[in-house]
Protein backbone atom coordinates (compact mmCIF):
# COMPACT_ATOMS: atom_id res chain seq x y z
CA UNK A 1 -7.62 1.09 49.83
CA UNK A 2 -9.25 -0.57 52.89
CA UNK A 3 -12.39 -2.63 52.50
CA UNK A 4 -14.03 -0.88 55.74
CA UNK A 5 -17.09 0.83 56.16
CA UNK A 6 -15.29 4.25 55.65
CA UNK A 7 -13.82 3.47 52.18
CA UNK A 8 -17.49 3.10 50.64
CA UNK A 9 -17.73 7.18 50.10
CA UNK A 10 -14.61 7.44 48.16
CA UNK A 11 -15.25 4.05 46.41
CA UNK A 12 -18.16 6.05 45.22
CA UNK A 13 -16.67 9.30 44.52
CA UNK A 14 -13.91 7.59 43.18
CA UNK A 15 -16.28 5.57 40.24
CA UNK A 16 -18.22 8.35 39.83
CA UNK A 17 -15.18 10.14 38.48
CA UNK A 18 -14.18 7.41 36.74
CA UNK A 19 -17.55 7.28 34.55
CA UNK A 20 -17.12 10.99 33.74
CA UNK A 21 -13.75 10.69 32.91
CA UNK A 22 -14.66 8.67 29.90
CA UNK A 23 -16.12 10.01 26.33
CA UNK A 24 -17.85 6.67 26.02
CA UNK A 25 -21.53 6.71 27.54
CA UNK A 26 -21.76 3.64 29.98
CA UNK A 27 -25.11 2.87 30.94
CA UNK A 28 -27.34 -0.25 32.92
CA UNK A 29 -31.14 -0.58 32.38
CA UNK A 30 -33.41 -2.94 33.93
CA UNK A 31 -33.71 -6.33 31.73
CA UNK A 32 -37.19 -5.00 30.47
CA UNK A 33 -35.41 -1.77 29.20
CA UNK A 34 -38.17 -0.16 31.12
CA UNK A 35 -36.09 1.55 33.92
CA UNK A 36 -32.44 3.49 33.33
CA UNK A 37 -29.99 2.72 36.55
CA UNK A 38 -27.42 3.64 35.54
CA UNK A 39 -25.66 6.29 32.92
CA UNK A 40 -23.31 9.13 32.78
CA UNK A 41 -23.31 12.43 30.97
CA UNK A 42 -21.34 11.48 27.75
CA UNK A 43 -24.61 9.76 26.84
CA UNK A 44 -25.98 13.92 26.07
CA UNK A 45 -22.81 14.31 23.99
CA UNK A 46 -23.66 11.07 22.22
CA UNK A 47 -27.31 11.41 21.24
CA UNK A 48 -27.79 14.96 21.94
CA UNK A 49 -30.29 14.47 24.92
CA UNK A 50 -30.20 15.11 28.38
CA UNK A 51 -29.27 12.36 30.90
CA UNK A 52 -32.98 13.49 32.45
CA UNK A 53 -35.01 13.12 29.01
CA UNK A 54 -33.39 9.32 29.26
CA UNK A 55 -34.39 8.82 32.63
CA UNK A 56 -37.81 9.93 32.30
CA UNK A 57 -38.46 7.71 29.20
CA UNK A 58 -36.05 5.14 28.84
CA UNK A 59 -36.87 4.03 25.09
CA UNK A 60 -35.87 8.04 24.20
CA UNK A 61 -32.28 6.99 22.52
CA UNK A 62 -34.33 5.37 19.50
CA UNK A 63 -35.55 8.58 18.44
CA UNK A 64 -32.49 9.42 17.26
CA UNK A 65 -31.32 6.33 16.02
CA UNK A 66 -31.27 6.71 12.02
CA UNK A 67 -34.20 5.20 10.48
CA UNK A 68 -32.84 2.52 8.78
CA UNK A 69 -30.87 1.20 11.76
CA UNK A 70 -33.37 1.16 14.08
CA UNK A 71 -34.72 -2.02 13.38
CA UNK A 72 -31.55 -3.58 13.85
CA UNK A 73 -30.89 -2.27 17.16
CA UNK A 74 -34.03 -3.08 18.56
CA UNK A 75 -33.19 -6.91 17.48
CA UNK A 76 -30.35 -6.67 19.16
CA UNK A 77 -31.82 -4.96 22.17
CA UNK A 78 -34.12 -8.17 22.47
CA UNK A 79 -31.28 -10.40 21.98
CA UNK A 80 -29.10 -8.82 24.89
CA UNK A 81 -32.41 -8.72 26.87
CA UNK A 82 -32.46 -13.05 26.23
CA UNK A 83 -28.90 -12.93 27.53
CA UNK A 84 -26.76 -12.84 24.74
CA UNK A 85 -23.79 -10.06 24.88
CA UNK A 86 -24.17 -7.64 21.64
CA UNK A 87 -21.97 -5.73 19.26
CA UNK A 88 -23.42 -3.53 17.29
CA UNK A 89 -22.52 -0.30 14.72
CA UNK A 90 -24.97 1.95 13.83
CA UNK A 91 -26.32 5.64 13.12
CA UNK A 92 -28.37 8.28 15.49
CA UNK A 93 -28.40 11.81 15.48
CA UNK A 94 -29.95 14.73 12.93
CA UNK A 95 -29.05 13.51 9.11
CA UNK A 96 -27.25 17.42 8.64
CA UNK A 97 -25.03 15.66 12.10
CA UNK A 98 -25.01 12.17 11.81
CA UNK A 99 -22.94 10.33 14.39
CA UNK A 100 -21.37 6.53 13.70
CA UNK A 101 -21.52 4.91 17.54
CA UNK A 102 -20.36 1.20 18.47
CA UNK A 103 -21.96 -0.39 21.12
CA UNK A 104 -21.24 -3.22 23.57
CA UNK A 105 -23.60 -4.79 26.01
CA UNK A 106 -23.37 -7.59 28.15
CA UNK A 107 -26.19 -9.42 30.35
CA UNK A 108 -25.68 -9.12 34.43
CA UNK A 109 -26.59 -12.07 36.72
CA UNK A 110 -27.75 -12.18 39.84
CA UNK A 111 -26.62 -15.06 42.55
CA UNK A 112 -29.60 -17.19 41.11
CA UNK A 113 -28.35 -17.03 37.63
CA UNK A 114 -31.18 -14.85 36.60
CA UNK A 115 -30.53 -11.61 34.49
CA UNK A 116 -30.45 -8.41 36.90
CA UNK A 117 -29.05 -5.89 34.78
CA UNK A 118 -28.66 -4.76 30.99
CA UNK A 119 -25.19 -3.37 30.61
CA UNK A 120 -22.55 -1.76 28.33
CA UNK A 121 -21.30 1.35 26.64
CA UNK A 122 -21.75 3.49 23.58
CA UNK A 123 -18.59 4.86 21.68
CA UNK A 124 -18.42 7.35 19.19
CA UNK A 125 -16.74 5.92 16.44
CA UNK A 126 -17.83 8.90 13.38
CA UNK A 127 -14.20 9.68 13.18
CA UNK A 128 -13.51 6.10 12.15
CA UNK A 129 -16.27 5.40 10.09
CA UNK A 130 -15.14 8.50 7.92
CA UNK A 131 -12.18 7.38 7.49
CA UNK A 132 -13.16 3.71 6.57
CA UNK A 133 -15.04 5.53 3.89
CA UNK A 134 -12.63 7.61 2.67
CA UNK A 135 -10.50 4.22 2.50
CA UNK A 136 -12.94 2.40 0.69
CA UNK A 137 -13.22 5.39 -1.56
CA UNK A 138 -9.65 5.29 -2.20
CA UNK A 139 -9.45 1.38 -2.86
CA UNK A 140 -12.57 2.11 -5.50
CA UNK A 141 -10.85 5.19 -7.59
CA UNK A 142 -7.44 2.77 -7.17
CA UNK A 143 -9.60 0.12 -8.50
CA UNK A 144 -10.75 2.35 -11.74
CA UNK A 145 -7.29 3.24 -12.32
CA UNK A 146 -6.11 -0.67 -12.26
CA UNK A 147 -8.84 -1.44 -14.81
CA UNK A 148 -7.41 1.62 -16.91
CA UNK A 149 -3.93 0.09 -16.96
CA UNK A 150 -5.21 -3.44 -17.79
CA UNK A 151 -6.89 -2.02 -20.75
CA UNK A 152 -3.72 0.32 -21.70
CA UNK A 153 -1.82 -2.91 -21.21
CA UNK A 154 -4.29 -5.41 -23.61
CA UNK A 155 -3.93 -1.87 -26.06
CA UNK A 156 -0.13 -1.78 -25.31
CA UNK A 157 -0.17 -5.72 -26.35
CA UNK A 158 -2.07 -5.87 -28.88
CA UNK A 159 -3.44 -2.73 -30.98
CA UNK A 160 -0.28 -0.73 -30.31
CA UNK A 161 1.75 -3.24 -31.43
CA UNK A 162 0.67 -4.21 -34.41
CA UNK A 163 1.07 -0.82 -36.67
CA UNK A 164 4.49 -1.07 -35.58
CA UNK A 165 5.36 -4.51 -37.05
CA UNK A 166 3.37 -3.64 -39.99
CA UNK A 167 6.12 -0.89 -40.15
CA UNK A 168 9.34 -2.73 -40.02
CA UNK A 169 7.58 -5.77 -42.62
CA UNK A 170 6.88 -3.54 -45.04
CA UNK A 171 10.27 -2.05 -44.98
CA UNK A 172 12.23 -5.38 -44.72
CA UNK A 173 9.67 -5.94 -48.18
CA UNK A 174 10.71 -2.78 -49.46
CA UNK A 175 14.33 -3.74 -49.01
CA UNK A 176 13.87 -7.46 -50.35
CA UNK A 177 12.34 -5.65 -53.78
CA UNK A 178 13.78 -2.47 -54.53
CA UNK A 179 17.20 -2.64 -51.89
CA UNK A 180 19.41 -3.60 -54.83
CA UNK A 181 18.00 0.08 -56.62
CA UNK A 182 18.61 1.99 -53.17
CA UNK A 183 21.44 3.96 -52.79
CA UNK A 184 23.41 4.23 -49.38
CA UNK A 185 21.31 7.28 -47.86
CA UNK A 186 17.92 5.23 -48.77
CA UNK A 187 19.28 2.38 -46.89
CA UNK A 188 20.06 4.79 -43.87
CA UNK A 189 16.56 6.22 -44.29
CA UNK A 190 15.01 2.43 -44.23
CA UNK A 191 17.49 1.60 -41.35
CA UNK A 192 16.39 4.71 -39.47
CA UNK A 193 12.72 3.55 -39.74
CA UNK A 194 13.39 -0.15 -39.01
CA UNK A 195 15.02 1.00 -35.79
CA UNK A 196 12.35 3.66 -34.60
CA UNK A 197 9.92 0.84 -34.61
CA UNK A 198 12.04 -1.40 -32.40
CA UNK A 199 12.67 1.61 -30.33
CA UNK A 200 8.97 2.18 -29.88
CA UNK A 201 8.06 -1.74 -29.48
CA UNK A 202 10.63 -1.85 -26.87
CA UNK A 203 9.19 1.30 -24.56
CA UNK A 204 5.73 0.27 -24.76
CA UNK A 205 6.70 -3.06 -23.63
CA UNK A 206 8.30 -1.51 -20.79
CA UNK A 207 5.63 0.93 -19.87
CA UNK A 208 3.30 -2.43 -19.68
CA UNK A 209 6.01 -3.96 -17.73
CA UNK A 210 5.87 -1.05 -15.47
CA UNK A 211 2.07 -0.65 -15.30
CA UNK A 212 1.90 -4.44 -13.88
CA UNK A 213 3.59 -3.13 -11.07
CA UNK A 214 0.25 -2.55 -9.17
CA UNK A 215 -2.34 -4.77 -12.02
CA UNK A 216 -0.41 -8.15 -11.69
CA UNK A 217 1.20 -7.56 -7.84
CA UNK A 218 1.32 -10.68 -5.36
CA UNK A 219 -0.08 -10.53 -1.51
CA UNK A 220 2.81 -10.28 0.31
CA UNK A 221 4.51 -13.22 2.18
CA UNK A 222 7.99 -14.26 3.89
CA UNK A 223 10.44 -13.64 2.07
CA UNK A 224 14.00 -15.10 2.16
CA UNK A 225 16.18 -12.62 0.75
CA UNK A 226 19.17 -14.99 0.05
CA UNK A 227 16.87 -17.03 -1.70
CA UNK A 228 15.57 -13.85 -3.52
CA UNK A 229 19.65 -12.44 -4.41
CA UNK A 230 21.12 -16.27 -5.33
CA UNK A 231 17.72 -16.71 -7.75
CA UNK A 232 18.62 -13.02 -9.25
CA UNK A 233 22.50 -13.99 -9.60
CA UNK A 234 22.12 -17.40 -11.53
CA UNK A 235 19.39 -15.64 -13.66
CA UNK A 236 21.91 -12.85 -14.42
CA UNK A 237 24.61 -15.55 -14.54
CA UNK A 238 25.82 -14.50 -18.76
CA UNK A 239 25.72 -10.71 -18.25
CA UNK A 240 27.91 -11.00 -15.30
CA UNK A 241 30.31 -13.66 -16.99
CA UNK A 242 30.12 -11.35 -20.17
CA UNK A 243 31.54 -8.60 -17.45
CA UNK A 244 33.59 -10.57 -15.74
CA UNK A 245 32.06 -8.13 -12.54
CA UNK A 246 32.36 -9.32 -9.02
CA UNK A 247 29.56 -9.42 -6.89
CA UNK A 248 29.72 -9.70 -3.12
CA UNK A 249 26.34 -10.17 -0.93
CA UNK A 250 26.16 -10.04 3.08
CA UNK A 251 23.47 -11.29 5.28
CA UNK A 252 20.45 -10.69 4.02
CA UNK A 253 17.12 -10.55 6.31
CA UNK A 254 13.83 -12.26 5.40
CA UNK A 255 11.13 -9.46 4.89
CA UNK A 256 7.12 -9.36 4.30
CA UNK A 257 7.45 -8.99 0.65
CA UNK A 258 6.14 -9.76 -3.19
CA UNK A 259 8.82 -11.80 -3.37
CA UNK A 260 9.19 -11.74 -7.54
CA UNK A 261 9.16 -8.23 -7.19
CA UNK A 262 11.52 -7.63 -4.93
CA UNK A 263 13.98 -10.24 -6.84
CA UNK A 264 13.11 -7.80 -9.86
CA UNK A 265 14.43 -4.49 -8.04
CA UNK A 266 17.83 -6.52 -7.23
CA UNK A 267 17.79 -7.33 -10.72
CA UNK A 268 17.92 -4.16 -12.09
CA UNK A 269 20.11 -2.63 -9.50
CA UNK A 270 22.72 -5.19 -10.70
CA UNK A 271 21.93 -5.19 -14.41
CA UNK A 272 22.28 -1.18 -13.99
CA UNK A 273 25.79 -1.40 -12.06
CA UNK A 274 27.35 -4.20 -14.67
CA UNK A 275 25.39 -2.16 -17.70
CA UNK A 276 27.01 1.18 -16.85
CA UNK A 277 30.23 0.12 -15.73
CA UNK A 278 33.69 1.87 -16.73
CA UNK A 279 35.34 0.46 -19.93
CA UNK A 280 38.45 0.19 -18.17
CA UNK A 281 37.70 -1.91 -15.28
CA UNK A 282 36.41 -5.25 -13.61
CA UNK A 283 32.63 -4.41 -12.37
CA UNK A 284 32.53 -5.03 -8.25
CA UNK A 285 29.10 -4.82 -6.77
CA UNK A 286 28.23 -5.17 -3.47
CA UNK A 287 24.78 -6.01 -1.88
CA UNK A 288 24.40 -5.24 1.69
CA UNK A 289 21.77 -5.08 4.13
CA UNK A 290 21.16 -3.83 7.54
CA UNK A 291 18.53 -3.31 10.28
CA UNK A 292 16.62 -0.40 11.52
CA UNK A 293 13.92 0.20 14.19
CA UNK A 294 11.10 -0.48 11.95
CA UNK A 295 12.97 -0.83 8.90
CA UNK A 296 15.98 -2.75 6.38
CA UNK A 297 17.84 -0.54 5.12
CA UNK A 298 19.56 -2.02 1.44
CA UNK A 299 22.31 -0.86 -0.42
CA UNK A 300 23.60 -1.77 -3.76
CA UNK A 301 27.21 -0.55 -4.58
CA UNK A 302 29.02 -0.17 -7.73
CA UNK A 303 32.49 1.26 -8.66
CA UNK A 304 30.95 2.84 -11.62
CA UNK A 305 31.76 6.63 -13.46
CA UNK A 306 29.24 7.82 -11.02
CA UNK A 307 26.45 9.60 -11.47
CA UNK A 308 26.06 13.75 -11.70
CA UNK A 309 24.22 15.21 -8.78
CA UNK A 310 21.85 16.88 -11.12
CA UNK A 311 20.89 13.98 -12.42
CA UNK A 312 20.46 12.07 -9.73
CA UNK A 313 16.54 12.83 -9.48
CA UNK A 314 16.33 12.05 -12.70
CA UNK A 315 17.41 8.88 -12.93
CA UNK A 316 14.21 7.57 -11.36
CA UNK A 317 12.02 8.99 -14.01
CA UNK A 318 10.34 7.07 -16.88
CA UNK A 319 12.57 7.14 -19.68
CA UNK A 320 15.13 9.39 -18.24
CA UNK A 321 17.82 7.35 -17.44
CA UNK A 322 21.68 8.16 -17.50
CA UNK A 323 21.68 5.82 -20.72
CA UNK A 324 19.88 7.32 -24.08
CA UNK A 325 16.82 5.56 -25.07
CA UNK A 326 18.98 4.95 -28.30
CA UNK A 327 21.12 3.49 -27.17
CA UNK A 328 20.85 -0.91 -27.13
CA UNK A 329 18.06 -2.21 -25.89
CA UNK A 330 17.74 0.39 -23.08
CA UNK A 331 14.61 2.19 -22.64
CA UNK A 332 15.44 4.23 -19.66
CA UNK A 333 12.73 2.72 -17.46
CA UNK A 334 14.40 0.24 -15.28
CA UNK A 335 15.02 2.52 -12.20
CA UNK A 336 11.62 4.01 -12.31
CA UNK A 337 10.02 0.37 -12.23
CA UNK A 338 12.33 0.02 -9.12
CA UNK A 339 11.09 3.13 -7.32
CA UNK A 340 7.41 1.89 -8.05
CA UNK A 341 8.24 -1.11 -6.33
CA UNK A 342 9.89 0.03 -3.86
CA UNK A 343 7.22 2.72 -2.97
CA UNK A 344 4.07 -0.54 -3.37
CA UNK A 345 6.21 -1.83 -0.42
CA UNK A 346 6.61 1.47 1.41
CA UNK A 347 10.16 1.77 1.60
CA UNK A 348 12.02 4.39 -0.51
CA UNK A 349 14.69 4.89 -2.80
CA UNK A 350 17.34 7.02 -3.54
CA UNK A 351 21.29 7.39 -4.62
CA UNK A 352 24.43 8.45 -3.07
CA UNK A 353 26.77 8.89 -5.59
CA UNK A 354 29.72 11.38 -7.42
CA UNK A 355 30.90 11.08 -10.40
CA UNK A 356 34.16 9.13 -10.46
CA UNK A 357 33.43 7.28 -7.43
CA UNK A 358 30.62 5.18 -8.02
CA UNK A 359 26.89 5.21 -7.05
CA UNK A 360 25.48 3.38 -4.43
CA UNK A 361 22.06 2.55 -4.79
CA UNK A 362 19.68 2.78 -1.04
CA UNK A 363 16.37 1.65 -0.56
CA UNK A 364 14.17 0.57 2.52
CA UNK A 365 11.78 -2.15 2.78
CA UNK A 366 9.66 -1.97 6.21
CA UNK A 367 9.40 -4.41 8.83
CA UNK A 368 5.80 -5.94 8.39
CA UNK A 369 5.67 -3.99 5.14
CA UNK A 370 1.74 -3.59 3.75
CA UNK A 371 1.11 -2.84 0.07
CA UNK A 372 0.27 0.48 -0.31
CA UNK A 373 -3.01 1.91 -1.94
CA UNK A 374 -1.24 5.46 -2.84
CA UNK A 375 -2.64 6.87 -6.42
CA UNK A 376 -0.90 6.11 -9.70
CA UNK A 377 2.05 8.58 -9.70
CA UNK A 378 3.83 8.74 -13.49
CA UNK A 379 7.02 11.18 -13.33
């Protein structure tokens, strides 16, 4: 556009559109805030008066400013007014239709250094604010339920555990005195009884284990996933000589990450794969990785009996494992303490699997992953 005297019309048209093109209300007043030169018409959407009412009586906008902001604003007025450039959050409209604006205002010289003009904008920011509240809502009821499952887990620790050993001494007593009286059923009654309590001590262990999930999680950091795999492997070191199971790993990417967590969902991936392993066979496991748009994408393959399709959701549930809580040391929880890791990192889980063929075990971790705030979700 030329810089003749022609182009000043549509330099004006052209800003004039410009300023009522925008939702935010710009405006300029006189350093004394006695005289309005400046402001467009989203200022009536903002504060619900009229562009003239403004005009006519500059100092009208504090009318609606909520009570208990207005002294704030009017320090801040002052301070732009001494030449300082403001930033500023606060509250105007009828309390049934309360509006959340922002405001920025800078000071405007003239050639001499002195201030001319007071300007800036106003921006509606309700929609935001609500939501900040909603979030802070959300962190507050998360906050209640994390102080729920630290209590369940000092009662899980402590009080719950106790009856239970009380059990299986007073048993082992009852054997000690009377087990050369007992006949074989007795014994399989006492044995029965011995190994409920275990049973129980060993799930409510592992429903504290998986409650820590979200009460005893780390910030996130960098996180070197061949680290993470090689710490997991020489950890795991027994089981897999035990097994004699091969285990391959490919590149692996470093990730935003609680890193102990993460090293505990490879850990029971593997453990799972070498645990439930044909009879009949070596146990080969491979750990691969591989890179998405705005995610990793991590598999962990076994050439296991495979798992049932109709069981595959089920899997993932507490205490609902392929394996019977009878059975071992098993309690059936592993995988859903995976998913609930998986999910405080924002990635999912799932399986791909048929039986006779394996299972291969997929999850996702995001790229610049944030813990997640999401409600307490027990299956």
């Amino acid at each position: 556009m030329s810089g003749g005297e022609g182009a000043v019309p549509e330099d004006s048209r052209l800003l004039s559109q410009l300023t009522e093109a925008t939702n935010d209300s710009l405006w300029m007043f006189t350093p004394d805030w006695e005289e309005v030169v400046f402001v467009n018409s989203a200022y009536e959407d903002i504060f619900g008066q009229s562009v003239e009412t403004l005009r006519s009586n500059p100092d009208a906008f504090m009318e609606v400013v909520h009570p208990e902001d207005a002294e704030r604003v009017q320090a801040k007025m002052k301070r732009l007014a001494g030449g300082e450039a403001i930033d500023v959050e606060f509250r105007v409209g009828p309390e049934d239709d309360r509006t959340w604006v922002w405001v920025q205002g800078e000071p405007v010289y003239d050639e001499d250094g002195e201030i001319e003009f007071l300007s800036g904008y106003t921006r509606d920011i309700t929609t935001r604010k609500e939501y900040q509240e909603r979030l802070e809502q959300h962190k507050a009821e998360l906050e209640r339920s994390n102080e729920s499952l630290r209590e369940f887990a000092y009662i899980a620790s402590h009080d719950l555990q106790e009856p239970l050993r009380m059990v299986s001494s007073y048993v082992d007593l009852l054997d000690d005195e009377y087990g050369d009286e007992l006949d074989g059923e007795a014994e399989e009654y006492m044995d029965f009884a011995v190994n409920g309590a275990q049973r129980m001590s060993r799930m409510i262990n592992s429903l504290l284990e998986y409650s820590r999930v979200h009460t005893e999680a780390e910030e996130f950091s960098a996180t070197d996933l061949e680290v993470v795999i090689d710490t997991t492997l020489q950890d795991l070191e027994l089981l897999i000589a035990e097994h004699d199971a091969e285990v391959s790993v490919s590149d692996m990417p470093t990730v935003e990450a609680d890193r102990d967590q993460l090293g505990q969902v490879f850990q029971n991936l593997i453990k799972n794969a070498i645990e439930h392993a044909t009879e009949d066979g070596t146990p080969k496991i491979s750990i691969t990785a591989s890179e998405r748009d705005e995610e990793y994408l991590f598999a962990v393959a076994d050439n296991g009996p495979g798992i049932p399709e109709e069981s595959q959701d089920d899997i993932f549930k507490i205490f609902k494992q392929g394996v019977a809580a009878t059975d071992g040391d098993h309690t059936g929880i592993g995988l859903a303490i995976t998913k609930r890791i998986v999910q405080r990192h924002g990635g999912e889980i799932w399986v791909e699997s048929a039986v006779g063929e394996g299972a291969t075990f997929e999850f996702t971790v995001p790229k610049g992953a944030a813990a997640k705030t999401e409600g307490i979700d027990v299956e």
